[in-house]
C-alpha atoms as a PDB file:
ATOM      1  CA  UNK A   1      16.000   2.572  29.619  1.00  0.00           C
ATOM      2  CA  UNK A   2      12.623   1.370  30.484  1.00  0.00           C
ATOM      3  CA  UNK A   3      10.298  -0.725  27.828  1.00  0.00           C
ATOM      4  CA  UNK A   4       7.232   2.035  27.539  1.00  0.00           C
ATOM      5  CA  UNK A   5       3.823   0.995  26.838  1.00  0.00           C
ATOM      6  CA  UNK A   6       2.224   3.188  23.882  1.00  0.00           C
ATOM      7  CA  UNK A   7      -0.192   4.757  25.476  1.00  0.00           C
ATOM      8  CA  UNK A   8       3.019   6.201  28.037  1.00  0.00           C
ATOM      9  CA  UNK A   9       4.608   8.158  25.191  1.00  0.00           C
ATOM     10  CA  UNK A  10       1.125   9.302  23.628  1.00  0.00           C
ATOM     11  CA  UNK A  11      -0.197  12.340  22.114  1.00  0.00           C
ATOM     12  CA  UNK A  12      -3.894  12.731  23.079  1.00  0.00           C
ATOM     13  CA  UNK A  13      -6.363  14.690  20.664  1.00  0.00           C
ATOM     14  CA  UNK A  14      -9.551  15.741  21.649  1.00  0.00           C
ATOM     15  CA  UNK A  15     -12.182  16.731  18.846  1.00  0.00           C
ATOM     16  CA  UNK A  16     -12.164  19.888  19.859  1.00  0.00           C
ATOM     17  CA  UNK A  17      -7.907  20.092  19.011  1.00  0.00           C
ATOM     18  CA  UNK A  18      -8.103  18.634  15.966  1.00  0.00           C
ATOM     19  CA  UNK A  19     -10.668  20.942  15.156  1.00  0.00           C
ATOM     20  CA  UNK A  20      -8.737  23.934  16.612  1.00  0.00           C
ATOM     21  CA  UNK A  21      -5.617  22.609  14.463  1.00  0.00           C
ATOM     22  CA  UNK A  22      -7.513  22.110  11.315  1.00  0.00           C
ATOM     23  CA  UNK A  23      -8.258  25.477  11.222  1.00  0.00           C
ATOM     24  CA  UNK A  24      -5.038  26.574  11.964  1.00  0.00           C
ATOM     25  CA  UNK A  25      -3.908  24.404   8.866  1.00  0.00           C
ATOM     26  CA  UNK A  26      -6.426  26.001   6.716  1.00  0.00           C
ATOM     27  CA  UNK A  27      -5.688  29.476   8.375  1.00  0.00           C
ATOM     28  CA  UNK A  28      -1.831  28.835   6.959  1.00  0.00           C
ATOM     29  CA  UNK A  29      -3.077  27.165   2.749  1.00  0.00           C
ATOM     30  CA  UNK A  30      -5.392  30.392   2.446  1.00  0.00           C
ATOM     31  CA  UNK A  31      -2.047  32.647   0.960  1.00  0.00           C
ATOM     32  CA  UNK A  32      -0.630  29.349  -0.827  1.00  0.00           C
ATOM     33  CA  UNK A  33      -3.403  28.585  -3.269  1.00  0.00           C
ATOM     34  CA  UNK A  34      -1.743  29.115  -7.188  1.00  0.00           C
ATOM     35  CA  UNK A  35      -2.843  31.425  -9.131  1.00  0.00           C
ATOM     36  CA  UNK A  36      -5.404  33.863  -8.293  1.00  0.00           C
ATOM     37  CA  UNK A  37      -8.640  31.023  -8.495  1.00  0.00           C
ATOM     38  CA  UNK A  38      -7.667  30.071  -4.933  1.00  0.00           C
ATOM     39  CA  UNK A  39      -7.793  26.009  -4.499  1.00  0.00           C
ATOM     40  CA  UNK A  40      -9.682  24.165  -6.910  1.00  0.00           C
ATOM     41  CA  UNK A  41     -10.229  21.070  -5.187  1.00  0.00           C
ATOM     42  CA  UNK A  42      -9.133  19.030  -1.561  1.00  0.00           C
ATOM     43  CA  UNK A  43      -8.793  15.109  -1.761  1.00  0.00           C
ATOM     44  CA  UNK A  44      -8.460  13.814   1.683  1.00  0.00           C
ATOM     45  CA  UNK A  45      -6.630  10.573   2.840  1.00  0.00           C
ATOM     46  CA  UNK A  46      -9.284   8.489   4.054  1.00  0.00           C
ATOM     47  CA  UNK A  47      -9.980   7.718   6.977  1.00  0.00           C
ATOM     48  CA  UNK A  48      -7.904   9.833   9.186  1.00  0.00           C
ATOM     49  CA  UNK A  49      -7.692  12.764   6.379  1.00  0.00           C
ATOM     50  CA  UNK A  50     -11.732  12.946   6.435  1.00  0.00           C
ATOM     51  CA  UNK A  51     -12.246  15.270   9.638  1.00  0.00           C
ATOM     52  CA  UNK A  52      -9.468  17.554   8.677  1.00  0.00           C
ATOM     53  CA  UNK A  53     -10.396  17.974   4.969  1.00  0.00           C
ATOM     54  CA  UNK A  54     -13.971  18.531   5.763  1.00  0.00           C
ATOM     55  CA  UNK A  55     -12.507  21.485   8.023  1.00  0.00           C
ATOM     56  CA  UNK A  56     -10.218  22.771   5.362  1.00  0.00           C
ATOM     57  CA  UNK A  57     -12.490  22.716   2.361  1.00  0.00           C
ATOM     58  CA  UNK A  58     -15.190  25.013   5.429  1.00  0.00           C
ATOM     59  CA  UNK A  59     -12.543  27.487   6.153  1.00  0.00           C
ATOM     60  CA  UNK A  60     -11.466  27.961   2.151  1.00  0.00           C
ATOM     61  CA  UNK A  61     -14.924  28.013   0.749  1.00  0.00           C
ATOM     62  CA  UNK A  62     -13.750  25.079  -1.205  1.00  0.00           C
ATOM     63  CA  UNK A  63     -16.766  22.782  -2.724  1.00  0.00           C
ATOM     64  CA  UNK A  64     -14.928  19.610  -4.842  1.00  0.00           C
ATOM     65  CA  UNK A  65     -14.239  17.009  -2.268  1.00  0.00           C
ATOM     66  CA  UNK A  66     -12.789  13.901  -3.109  1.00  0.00           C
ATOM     67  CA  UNK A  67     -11.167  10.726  -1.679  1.00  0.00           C
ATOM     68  CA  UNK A  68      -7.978   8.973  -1.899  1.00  0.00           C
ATOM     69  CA  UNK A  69      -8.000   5.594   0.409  1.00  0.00           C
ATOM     70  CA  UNK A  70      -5.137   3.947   1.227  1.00  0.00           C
ATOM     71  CA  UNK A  71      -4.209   1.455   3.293  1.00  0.00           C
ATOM     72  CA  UNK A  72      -0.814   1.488   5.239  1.00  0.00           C
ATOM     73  CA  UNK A  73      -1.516   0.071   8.572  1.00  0.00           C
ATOM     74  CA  UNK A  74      -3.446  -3.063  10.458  1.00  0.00           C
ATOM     75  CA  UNK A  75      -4.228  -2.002  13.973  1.00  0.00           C
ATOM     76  CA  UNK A  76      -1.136  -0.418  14.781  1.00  0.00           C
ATOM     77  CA  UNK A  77       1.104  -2.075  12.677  1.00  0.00           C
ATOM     78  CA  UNK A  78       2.119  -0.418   9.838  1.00  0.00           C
ATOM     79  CA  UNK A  79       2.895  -2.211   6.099  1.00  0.00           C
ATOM     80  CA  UNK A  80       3.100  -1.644   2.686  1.00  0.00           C
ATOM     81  CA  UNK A  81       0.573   1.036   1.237  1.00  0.00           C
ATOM     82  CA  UNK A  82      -1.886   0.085  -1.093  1.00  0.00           C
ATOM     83  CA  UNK A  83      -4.488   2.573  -3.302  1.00  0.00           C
ATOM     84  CA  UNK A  84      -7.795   0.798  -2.694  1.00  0.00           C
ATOM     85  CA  UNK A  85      -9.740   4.324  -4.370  1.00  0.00           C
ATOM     86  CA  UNK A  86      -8.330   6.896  -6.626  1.00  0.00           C
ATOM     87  CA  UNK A  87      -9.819  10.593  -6.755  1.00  0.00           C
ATOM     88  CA  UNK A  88     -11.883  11.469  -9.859  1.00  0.00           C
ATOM     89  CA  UNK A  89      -8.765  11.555 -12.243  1.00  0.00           C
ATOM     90  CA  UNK A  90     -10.469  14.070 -14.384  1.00  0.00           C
ATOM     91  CA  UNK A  91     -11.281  16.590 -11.764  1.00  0.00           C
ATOM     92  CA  UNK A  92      -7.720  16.385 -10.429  1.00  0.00           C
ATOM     93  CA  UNK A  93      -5.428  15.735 -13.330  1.00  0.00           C
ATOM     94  CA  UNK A  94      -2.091  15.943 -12.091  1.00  0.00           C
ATOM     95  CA  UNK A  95      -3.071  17.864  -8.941  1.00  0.00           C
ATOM     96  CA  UNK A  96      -2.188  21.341  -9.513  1.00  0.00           C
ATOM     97  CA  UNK A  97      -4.507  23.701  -7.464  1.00  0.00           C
ATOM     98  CA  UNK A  98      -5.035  20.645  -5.554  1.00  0.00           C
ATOM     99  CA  UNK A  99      -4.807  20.165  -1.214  1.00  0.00           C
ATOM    100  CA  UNK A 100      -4.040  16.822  -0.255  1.00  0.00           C
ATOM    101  CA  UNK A 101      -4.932  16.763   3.373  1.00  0.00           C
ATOM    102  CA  UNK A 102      -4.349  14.192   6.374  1.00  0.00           C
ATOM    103  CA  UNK A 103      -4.361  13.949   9.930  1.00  0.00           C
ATOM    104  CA  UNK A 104      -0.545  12.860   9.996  1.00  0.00           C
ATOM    105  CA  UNK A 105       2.173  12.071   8.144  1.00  0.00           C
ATOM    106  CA  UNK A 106       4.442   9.082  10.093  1.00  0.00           C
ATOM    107  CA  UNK A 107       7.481   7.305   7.779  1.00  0.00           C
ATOM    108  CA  UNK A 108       5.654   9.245   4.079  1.00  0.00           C
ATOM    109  CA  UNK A 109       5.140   6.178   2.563  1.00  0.00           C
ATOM    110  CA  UNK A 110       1.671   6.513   2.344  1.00  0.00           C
ATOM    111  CA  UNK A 111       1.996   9.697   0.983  1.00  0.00           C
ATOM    112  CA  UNK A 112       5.084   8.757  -1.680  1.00  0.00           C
ATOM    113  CA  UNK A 113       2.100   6.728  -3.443  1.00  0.00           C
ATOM    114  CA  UNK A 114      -0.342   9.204  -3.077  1.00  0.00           C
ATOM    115  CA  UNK A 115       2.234  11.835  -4.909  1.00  0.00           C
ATOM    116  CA  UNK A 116       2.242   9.572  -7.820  1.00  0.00           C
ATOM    117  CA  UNK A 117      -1.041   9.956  -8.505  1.00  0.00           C
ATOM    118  CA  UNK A 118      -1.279  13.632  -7.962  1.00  0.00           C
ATOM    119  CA  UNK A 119       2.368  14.871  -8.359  1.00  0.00           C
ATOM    120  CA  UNK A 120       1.927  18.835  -8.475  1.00  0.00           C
ATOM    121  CA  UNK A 121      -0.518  18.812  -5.555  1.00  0.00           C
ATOM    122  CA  UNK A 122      -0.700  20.016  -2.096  1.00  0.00           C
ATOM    123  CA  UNK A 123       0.439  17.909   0.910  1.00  0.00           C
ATOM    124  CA  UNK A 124      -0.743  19.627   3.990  1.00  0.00           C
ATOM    125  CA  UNK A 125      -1.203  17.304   7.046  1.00  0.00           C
ATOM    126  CA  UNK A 126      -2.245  18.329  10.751  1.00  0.00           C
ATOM    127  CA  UNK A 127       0.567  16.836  12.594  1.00  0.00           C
ATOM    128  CA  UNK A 128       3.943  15.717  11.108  1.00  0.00           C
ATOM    129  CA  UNK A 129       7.116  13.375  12.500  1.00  0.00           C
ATOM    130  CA  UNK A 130      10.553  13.548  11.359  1.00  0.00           C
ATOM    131  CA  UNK A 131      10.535  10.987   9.149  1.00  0.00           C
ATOM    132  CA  UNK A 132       7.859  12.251   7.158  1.00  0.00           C
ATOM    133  CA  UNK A 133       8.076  15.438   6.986  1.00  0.00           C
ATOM    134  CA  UNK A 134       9.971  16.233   3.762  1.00  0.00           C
ATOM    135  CA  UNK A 135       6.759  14.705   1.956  1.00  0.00           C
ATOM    136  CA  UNK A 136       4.505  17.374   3.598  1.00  0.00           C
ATOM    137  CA  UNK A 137       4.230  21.011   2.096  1.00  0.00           C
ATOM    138  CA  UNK A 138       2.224  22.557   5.290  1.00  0.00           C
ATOM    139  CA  UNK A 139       1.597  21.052   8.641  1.00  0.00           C
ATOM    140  CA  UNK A 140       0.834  22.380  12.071  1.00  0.00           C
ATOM    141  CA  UNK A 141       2.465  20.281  14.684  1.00  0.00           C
ATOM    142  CA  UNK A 142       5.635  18.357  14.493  1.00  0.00           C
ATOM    143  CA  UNK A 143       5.652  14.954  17.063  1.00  0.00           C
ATOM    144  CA  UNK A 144       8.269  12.814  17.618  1.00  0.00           C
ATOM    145  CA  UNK A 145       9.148   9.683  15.913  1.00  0.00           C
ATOM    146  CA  UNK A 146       8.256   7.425  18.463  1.00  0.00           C
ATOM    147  CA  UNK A 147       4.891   9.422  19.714  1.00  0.00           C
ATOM    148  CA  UNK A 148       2.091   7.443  19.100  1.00  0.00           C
ATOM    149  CA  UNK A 149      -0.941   9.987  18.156  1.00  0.00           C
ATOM    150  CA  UNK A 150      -4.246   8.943  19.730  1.00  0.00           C
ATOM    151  CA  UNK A 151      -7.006  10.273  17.525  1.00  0.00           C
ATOM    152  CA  UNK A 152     -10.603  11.124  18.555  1.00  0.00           C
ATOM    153  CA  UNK A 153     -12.155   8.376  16.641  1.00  0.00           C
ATOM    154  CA  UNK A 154     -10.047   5.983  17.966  1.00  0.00           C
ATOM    155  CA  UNK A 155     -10.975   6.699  21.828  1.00  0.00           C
ATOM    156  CA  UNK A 156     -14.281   6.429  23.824  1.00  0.00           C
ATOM    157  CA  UNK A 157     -14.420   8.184  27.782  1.00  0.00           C
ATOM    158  CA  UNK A 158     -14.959   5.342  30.332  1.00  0.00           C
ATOM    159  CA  UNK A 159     -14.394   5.273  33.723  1.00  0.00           C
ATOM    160  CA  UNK A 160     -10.827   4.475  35.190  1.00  0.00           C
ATOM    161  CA  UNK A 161     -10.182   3.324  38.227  1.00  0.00           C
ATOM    162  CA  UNK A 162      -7.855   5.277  40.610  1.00  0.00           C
ATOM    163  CA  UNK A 163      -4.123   4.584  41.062  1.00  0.00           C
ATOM    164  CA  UNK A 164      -4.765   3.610  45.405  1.00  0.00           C
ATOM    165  CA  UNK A 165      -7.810   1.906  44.662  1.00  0.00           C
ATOM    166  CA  UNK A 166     -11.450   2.190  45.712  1.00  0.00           C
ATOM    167  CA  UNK A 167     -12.408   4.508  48.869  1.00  0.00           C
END
């Protein structure tokens, strides 16, 4: 077995995927909204939940948009997570009618703490991996474990050099 570098085993998304597979996440919540008021509100994960929310809340005509931050990793090393923002508590309670969204769900430890605060909620999360997944309700893509998902805002074009060298 060879030691791979994490760019080797790496999932590329462009903004024009994610937007593509926001949509498609948004296409599959419009049927699962309770009741017959549709969703009531979306509270994305910041920051990789932002994008997809914003997307989500488009497609289902819904207006209340809120925030739940929480930080789980440092660069790409992942730790304990830790609220640093709740939602508007009052706007929603215990999270019925409620979308969580994110970009992914890795181990669901991040999103084991946000289910505390909004237990009856949501989870709905762009891409998904294994170990994660039974904390999700909808997602669109399932990854690997051991993909590591590069993210639009994460990435900037720039010139590479080619594998023989210069002409």
């Amino acid at each position: 077995m060879t030691d791979r570098l994490p760019h080797e085993k790496g999932f590329h998304v462009s903004w024009d995927q994610l937007h593509r597979d926001a949509r498609a996440l948004a296409w599959r919540l419009q049927g699962n909204a309770p009741g017959e008021g549709g969703w009531r509100a979306v509270v994305a994960i910041t920051r990789g939940g932002m994008a997809p929310a914003m997307i989500v809340a488009r497609e289902l005509d819904i207006r209340l948009v809120d925030t739940i931050s929480v930080k789980s990793y440092d660069h790409q090393t992942q730790s304990e997570p830790v609220v640093i923002k709740s939602p508007d508590m009052a706007m929603v309670g215990d999270g019925t009618g409620v979308l969580i969204v994110d970009d992914l769900v890795d181990t669901g430890r991040t999103l084991e703490v946000v289910r505390q605060h909004m237990p009856k909620a949501h989870v709905a999360t762009v891409y998904a991996k294994p170990k994660g997944r039974p904390m999700v309700d909808t997602f669109v893509t399932e990854v690997s474990q051991d993909t590591w998902i590069f993210f639009p805002w994460d990435m900037a074009l720039q010139y590479v050099e080619p594998y023989r060298g210069r002409d």
